[in-house]
C-alpha atoms as a PDB file:
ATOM      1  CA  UNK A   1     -12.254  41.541 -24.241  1.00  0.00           C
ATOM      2  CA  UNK A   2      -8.860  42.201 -22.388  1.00  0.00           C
ATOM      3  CA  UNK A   3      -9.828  39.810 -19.927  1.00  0.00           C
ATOM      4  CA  UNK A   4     -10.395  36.684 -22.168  1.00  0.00           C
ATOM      5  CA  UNK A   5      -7.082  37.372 -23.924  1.00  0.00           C
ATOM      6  CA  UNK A   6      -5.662  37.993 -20.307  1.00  0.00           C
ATOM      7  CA  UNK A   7      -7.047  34.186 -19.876  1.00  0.00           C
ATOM      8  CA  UNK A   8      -6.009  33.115 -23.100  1.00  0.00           C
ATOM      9  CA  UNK A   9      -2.324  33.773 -22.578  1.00  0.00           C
ATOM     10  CA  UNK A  10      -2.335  32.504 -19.299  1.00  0.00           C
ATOM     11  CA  UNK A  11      -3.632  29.269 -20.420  1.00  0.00           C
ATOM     12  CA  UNK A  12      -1.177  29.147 -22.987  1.00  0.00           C
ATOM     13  CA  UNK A  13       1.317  29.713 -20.419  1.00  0.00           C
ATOM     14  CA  UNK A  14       0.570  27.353 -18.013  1.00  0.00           C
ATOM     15  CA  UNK A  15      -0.381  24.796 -20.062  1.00  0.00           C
ATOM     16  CA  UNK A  16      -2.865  21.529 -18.847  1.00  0.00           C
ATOM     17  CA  UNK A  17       0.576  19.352 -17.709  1.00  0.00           C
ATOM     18  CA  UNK A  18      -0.380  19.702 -13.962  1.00  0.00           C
ATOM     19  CA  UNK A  19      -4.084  18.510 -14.665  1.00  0.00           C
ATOM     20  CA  UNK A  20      -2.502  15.878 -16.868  1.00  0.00           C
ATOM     21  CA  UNK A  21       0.485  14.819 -14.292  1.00  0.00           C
ATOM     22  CA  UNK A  22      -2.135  14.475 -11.523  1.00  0.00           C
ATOM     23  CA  UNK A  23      -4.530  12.443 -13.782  1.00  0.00           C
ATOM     24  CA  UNK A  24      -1.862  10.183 -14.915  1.00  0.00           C
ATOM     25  CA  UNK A  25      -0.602   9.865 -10.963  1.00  0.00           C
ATOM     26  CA  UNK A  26      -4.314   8.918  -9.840  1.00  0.00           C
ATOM     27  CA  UNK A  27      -4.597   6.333 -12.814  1.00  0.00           C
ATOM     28  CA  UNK A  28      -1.356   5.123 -11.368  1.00  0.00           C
ATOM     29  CA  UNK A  29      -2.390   4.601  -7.995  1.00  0.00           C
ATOM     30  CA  UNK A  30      -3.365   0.989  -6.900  1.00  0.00           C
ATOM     31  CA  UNK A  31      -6.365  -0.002  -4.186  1.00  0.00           C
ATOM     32  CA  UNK A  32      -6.340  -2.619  -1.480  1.00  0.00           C
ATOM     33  CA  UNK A  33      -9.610  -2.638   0.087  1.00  0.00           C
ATOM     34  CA  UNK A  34      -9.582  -3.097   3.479  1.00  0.00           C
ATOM     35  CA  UNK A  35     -12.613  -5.000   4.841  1.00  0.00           C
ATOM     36  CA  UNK A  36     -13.924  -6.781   7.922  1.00  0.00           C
ATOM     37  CA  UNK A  37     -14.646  -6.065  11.566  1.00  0.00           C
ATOM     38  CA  UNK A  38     -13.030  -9.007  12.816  1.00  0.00           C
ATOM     39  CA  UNK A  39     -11.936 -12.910  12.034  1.00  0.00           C
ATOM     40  CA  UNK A  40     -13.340 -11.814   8.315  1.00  0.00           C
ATOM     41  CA  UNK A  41     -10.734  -8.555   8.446  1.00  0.00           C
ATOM     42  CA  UNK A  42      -8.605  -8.901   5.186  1.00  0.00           C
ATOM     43  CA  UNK A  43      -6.966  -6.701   2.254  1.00  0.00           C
ATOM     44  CA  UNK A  44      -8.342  -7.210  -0.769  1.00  0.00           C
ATOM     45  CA  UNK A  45      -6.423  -7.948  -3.122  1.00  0.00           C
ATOM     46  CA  UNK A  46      -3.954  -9.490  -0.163  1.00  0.00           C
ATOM     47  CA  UNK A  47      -1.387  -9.960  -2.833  1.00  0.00           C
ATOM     48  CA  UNK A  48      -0.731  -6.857  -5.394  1.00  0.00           C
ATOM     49  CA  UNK A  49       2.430  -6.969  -8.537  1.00  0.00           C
ATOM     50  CA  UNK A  50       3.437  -3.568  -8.455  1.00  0.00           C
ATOM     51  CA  UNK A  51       6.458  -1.876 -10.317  1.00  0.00           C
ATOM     52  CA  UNK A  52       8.641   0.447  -8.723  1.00  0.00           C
ATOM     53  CA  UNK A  53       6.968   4.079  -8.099  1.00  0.00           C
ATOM     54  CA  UNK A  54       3.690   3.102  -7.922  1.00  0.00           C
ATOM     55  CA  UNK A  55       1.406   4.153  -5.218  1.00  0.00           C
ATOM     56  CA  UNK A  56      -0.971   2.217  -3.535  1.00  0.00           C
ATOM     57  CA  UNK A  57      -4.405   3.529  -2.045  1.00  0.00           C
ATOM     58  CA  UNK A  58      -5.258   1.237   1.067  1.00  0.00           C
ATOM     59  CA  UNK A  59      -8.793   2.522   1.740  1.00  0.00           C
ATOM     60  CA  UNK A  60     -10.642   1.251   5.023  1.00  0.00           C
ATOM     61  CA  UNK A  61     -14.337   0.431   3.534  1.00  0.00           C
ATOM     62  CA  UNK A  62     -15.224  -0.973   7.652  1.00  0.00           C
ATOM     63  CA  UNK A  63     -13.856  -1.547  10.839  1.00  0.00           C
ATOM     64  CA  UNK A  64     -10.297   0.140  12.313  1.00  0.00           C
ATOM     65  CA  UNK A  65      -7.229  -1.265  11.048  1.00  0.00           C
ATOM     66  CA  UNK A  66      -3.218  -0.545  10.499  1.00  0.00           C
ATOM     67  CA  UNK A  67      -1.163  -1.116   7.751  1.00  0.00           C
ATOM     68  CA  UNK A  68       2.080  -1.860   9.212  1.00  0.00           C
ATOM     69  CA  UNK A  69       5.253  -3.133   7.662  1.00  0.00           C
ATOM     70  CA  UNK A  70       6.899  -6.868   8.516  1.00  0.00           C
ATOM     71  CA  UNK A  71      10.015  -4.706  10.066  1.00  0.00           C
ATOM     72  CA  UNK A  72      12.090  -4.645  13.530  1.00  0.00           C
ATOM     73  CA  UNK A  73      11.043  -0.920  14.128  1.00  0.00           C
ATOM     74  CA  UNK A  74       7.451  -2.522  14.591  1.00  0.00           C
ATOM     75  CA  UNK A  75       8.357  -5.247  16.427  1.00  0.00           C
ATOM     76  CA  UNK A  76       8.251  -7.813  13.983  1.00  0.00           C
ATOM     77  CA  UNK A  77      10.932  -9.757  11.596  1.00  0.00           C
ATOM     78  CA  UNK A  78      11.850  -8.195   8.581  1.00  0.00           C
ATOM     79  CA  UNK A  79      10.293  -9.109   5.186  1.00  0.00           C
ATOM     80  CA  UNK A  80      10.907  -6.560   2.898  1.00  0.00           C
ATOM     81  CA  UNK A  81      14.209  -5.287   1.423  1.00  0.00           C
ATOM     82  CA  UNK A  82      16.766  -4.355   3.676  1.00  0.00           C
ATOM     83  CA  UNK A  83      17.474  -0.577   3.092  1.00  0.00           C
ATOM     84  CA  UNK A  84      13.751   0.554   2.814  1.00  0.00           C
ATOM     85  CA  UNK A  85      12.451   2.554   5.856  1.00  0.00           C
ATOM     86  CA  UNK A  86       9.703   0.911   7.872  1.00  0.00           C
ATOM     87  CA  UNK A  87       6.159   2.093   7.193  1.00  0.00           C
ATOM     88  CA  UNK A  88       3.284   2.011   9.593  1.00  0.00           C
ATOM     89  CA  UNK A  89      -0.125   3.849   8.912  1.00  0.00           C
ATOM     90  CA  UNK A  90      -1.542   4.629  12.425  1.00  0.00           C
ATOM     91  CA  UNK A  91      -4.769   3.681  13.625  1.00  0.00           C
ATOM     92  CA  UNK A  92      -7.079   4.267  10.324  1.00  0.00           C
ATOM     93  CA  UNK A  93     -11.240   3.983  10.824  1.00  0.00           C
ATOM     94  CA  UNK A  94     -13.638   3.350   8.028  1.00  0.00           C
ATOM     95  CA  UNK A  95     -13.512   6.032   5.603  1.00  0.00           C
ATOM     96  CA  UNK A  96      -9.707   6.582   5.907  1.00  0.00           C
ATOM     97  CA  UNK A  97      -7.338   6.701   2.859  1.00  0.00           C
ATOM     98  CA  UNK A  98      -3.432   5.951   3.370  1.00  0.00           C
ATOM     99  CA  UNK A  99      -0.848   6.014   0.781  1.00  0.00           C
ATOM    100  CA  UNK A 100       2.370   4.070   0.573  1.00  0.00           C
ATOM    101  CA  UNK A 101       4.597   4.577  -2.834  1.00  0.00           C
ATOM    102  CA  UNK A 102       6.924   1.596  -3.401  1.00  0.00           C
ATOM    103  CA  UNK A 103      10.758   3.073  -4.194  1.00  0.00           C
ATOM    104  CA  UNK A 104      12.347  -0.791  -4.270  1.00  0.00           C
ATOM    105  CA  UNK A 105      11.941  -4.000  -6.199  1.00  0.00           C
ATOM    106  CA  UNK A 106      11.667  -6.516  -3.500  1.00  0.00           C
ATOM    107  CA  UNK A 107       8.682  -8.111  -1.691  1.00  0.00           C
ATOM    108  CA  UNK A 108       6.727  -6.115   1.038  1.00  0.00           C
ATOM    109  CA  UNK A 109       4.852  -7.995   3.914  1.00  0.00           C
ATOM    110  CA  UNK A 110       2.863  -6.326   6.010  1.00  0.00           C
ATOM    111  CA  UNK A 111      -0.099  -6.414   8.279  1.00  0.00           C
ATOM    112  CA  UNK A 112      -3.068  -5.214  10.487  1.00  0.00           C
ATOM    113  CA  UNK A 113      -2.173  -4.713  14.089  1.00  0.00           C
ATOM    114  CA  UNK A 114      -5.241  -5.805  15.730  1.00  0.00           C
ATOM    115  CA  UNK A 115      -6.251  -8.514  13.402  1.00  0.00           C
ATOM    116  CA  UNK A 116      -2.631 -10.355  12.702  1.00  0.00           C
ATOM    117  CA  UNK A 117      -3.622 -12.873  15.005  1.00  0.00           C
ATOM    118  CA  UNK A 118      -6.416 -13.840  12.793  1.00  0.00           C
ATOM    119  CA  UNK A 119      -4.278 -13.837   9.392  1.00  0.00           C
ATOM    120  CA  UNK A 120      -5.206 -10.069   8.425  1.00  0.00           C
ATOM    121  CA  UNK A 121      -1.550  -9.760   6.175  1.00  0.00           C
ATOM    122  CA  UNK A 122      -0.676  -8.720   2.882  1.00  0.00           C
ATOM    123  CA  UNK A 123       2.168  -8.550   0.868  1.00  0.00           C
ATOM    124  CA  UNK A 124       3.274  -6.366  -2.229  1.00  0.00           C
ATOM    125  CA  UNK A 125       5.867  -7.700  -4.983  1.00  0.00           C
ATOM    126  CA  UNK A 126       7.529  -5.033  -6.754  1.00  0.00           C
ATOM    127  CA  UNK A 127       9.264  -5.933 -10.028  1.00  0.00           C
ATOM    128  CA  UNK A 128       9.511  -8.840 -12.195  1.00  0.00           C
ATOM    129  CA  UNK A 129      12.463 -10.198 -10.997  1.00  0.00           C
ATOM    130  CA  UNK A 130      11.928  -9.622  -6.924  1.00  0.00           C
ATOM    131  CA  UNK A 131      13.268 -12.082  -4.612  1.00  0.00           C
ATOM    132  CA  UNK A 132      11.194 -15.025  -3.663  1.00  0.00           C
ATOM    133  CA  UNK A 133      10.055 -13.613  -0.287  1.00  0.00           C
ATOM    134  CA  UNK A 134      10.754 -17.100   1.273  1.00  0.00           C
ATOM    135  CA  UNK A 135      10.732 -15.781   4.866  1.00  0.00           C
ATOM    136  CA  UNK A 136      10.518 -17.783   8.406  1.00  0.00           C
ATOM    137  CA  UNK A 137       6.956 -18.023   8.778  1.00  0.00           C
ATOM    138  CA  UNK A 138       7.703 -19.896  12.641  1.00  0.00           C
ATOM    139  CA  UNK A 139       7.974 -16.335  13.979  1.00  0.00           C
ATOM    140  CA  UNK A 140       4.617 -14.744  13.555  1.00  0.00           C
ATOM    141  CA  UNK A 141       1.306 -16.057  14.094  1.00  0.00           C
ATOM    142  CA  UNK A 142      -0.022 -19.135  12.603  1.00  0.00           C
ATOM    143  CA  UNK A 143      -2.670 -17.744  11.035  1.00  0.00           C
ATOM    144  CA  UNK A 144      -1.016 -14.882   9.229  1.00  0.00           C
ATOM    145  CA  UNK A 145       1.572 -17.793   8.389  1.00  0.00           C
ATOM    146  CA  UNK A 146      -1.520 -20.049   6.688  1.00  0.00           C
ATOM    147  CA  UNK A 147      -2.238 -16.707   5.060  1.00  0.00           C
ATOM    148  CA  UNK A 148       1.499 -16.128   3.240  1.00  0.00           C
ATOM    149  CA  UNK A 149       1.343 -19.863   2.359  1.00  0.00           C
ATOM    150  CA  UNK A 150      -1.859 -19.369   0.431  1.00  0.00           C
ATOM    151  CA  UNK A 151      -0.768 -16.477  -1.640  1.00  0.00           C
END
């Protein structure tokens, strides 16, 4: 009997809050698919409306892929806002999970490092009122180019 009052207070204690903060944070979190082997690789959705402090679940469902931001430290012009960090997953294989949480309004390009040749890009607008995201497409490849155009 001492025992379930033992667990009784305890539970009145500590409450459910962490269950419910970690529920509410995983209904929260947003997936882009990641798909294909090759010149079918792609993000799905390749564009995603996000609000500031959302997280985003990129899950590989095939094939090995990065998610790597549009920014000098990765070789690339910048498209995204100016005082965010750059982000770059690392190689991820099918199965893998990575998680990005957006901390800026702005728009977020990004793409696959084997597959950007082939148009494998994505980009995440964050806020209502981000900026246009009008960026020179003449400096990366065509095809991701085509693929910003069509979004």
């Amino acid at each position: 009997m001492k025992t379930m009052y033992s667990i009784a207070i305890l539970l009145l204690l500590v409450g459910t809050e962490p269950v419910q903060a970690f529920q509410q944070r995983s209904a929260d979190t947003l997936t882009v698919e990641v798909r294909g082997t090759g010149a079918d690789a792609r993000f799905v959705p390749a564009l995603l409306q996000v609000s500031r402090g959302e997280v985003i679940r990129f899950e590989v469902l095939e094939g090995m892929h990065t998610v790597t931001a549009y920014h000098p430290d990765n070789r690339r012009p910048l498209r995204m806002p100016e005082s965010i960090s750059s982000f770059d997953s690392g190689m991820l294989n099918e199965g893998d999970v990575w998680f990005l949480e957006i901390t800026k309004e702005g728009i977020y390009d990004y793409f696959c490092l084997p597959h950007e040749r082939l148009g494998h890009v994505g980009r995440i607008v964050a806020g209502d009122n981000a900026a246009s995201g009008e960026y020179d497409d003449s400096v990366i490849p065509e095809a991701a180019a085509q693929t910003f155009q069509s979004l």
